[in-house]
C-alpha atoms as a PDB file:
ATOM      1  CA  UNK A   1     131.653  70.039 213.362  1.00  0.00           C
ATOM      2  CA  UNK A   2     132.970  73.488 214.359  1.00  0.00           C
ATOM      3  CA  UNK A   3     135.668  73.675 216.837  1.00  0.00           C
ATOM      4  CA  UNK A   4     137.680  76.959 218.171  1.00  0.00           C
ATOM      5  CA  UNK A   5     140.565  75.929 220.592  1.00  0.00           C
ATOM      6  CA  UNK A   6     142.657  78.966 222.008  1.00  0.00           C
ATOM      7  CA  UNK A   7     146.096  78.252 223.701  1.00  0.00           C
ATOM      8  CA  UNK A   8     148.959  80.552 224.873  1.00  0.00           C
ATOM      9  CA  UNK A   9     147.732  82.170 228.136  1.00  0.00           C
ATOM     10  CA  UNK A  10     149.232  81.980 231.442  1.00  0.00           C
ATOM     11  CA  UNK A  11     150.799  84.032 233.987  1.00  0.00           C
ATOM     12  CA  UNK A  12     152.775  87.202 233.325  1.00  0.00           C
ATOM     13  CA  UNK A  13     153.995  90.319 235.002  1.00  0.00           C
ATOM     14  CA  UNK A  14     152.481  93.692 234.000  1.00  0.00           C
ATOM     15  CA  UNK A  15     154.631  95.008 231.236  1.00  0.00           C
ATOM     16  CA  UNK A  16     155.175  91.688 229.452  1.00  0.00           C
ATOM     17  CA  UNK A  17     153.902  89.878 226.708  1.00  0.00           C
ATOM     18  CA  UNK A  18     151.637  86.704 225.717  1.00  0.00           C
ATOM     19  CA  UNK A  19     150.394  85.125 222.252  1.00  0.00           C
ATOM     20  CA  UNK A  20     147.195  83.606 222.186  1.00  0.00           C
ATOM     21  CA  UNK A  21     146.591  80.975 219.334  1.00  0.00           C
ATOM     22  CA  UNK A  22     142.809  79.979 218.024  1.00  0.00           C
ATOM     23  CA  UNK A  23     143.117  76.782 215.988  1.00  0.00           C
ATOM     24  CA  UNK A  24     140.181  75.817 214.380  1.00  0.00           C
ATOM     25  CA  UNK A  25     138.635  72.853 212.340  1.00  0.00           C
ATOM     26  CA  UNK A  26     135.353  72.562 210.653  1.00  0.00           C
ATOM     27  CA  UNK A  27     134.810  75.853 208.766  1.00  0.00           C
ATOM     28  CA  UNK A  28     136.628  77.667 205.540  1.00  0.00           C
ATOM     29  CA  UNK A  29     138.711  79.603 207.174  1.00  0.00           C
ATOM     30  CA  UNK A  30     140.223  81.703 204.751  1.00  0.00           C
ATOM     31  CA  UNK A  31     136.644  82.938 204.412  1.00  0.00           C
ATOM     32  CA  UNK A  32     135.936  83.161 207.821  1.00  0.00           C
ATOM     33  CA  UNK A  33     136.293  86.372 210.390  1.00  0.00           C
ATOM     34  CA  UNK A  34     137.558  85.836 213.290  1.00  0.00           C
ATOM     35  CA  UNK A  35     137.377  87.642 216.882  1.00  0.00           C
ATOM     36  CA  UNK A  36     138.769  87.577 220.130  1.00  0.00           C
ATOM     37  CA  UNK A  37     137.056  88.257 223.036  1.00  0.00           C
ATOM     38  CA  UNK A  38     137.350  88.118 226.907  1.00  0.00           C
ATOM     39  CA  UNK A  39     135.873  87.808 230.218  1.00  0.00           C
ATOM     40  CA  UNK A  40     136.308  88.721 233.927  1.00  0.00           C
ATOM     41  CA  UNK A  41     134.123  86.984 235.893  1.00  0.00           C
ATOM     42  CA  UNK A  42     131.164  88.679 236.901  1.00  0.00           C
ATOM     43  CA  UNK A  43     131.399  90.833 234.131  1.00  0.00           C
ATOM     44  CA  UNK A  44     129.950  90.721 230.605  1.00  0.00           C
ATOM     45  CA  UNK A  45     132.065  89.345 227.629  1.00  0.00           C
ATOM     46  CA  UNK A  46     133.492  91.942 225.818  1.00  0.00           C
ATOM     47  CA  UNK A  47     135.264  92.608 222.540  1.00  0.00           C
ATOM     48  CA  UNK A  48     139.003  92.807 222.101  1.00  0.00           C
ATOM     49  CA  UNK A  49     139.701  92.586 217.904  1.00  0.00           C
ATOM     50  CA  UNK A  50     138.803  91.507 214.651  1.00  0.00           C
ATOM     51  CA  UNK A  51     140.489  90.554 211.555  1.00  0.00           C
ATOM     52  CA  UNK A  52     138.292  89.968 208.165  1.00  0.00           C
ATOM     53  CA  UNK A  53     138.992  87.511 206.012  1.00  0.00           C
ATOM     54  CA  UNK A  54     140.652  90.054 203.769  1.00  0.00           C
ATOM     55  CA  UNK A  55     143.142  90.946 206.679  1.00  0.00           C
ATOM     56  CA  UNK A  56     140.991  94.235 207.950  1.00  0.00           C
ATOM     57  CA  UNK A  57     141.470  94.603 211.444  1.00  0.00           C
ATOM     58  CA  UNK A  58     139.743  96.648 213.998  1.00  0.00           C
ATOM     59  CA  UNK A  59     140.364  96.793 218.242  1.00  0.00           C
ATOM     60  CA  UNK A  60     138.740  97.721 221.298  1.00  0.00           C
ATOM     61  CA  UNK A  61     139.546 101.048 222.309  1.00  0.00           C
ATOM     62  CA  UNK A  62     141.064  99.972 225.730  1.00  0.00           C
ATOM     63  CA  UNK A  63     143.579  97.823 223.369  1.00  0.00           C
ATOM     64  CA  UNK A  64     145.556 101.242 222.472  1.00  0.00           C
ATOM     65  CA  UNK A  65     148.079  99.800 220.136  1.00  0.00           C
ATOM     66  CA  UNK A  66     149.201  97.150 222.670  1.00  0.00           C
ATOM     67  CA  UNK A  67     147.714  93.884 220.750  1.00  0.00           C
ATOM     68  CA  UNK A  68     146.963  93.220 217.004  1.00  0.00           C
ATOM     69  CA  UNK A  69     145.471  89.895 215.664  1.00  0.00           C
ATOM     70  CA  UNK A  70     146.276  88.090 212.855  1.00  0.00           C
ATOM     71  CA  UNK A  71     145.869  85.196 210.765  1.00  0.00           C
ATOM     72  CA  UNK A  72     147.577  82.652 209.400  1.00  0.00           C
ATOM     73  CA  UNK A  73     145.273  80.900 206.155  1.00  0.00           C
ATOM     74  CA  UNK A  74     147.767  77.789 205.887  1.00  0.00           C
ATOM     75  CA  UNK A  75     147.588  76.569 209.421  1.00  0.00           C
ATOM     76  CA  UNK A  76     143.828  77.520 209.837  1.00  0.00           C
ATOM     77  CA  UNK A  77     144.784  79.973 212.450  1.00  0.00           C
ATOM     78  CA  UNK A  78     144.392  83.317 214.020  1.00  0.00           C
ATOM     79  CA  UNK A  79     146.558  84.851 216.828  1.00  0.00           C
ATOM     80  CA  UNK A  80     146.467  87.728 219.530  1.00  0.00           C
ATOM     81  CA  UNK A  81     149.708  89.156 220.076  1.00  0.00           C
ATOM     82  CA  UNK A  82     149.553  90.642 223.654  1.00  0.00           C
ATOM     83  CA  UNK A  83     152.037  93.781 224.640  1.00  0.00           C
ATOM     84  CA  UNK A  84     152.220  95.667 227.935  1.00  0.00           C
ATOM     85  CA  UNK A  85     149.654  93.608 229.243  1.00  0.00           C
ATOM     86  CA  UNK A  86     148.309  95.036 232.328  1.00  0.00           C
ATOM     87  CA  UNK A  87     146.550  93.593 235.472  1.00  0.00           C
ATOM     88  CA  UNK A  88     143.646  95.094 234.543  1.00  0.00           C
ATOM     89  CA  UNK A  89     143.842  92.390 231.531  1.00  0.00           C
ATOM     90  CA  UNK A  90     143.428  89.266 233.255  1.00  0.00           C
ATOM     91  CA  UNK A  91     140.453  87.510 231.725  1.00  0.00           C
ATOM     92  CA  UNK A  92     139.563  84.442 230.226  1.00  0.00           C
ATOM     93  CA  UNK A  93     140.429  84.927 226.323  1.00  0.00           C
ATOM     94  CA  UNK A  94     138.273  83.557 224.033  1.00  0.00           C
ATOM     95  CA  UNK A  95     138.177  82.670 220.338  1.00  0.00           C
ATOM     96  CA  UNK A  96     135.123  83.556 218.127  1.00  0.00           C
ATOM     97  CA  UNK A  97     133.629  83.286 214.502  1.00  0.00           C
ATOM     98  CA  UNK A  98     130.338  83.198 213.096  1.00  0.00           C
ATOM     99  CA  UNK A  99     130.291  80.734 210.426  1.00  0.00           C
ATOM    100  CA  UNK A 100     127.070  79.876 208.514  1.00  0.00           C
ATOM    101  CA  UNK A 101     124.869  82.237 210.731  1.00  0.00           C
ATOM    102  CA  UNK A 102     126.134  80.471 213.676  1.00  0.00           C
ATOM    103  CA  UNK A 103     128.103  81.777 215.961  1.00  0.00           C
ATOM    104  CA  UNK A 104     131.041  79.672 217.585  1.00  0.00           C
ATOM    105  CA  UNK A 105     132.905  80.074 220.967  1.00  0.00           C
ATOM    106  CA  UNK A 106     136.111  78.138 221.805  1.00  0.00           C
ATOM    107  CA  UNK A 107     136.455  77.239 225.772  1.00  0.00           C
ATOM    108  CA  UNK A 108     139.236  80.134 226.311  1.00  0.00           C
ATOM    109  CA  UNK A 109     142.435  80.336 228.086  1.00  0.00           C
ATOM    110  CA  UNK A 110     143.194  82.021 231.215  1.00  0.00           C
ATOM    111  CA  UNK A 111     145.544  84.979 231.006  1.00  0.00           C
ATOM    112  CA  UNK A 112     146.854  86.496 234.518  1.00  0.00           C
ATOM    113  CA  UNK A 113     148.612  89.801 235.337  1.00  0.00           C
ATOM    114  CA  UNK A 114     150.289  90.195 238.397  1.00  0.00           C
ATOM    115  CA  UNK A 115     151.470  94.079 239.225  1.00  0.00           C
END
C-alpha cells in the first residue's frame, strides 16, 4: 500500500521559514517524482514544485526563488524548504506522486502566516 505523510508545518511570522517533510512507504522511490501541492480552502489545489527522480526541479511561478524541494533516496523522502513565507501562503501542504498510473495524495499539514 501507498502512503504519503507530510510533517513540518505550523505557525510562523511572515518573513520566516518552515520545512515540510513527505515520508513515504509503498512505492520505489528513487524512481518516483514527487510534488508538492497546496490548498486554501475554497480554492482549487494548486501546484507548488517538482523534483524528478533524476533531481530536475521545476516551481510555481508565485514560488520566486523562496522554496526549492528536494529529495533524499536513503530515507525515502522529499522536502519543501519554505523561505520568506508570506501570509498569502497559508494553505494546507500536501504531498503528491503518481506511482503506477495512480496518483497518491498524503493528508497535508497546515502551514499559517501571520503578518
Amino acid at each position: 500500500q501507498v502512503h504519503l505523510v507530510e510533517s513540518g508545518g505550523g505557525l510562523v511570522q511572515s518573513g520566516g521559514a518552515l520545512r515540510l517533510s513527505c515520508a513515504t512507504s509503498g512505492i520505489r522511490f528513487s524512481l518516483a517524482h514527487m510534488n508538492w501541492y497546496r490548498q486554501v480552502p475554497g480554492k482549487q489545489r494548486e501546484f507548488v514544485a517538482r523534483i524528478t527522480s533524476n533531481g530536475t526541479t521545476s516551481y510555481a511561478g508565485f514560488v520566486k526563488g523562496r522554496f526549492t524541494i528536494s529529495r533524499d533516496n536513503t530515507r525515502n523522502t522529499a522536502q519543501l524548504q519554505m523561505n520568506l513565507l508570506e501570509p498569502e501562503d497559508t494553505a494546507v501542504y500536501y504531498c503528491n506522486t503518481n506511482w503506477k498510473d495512480r496518483n497518491f495524495w498524503g493528508r497535508g499539514t497546515l502551514v499559517t502566516v501571520s503578518s
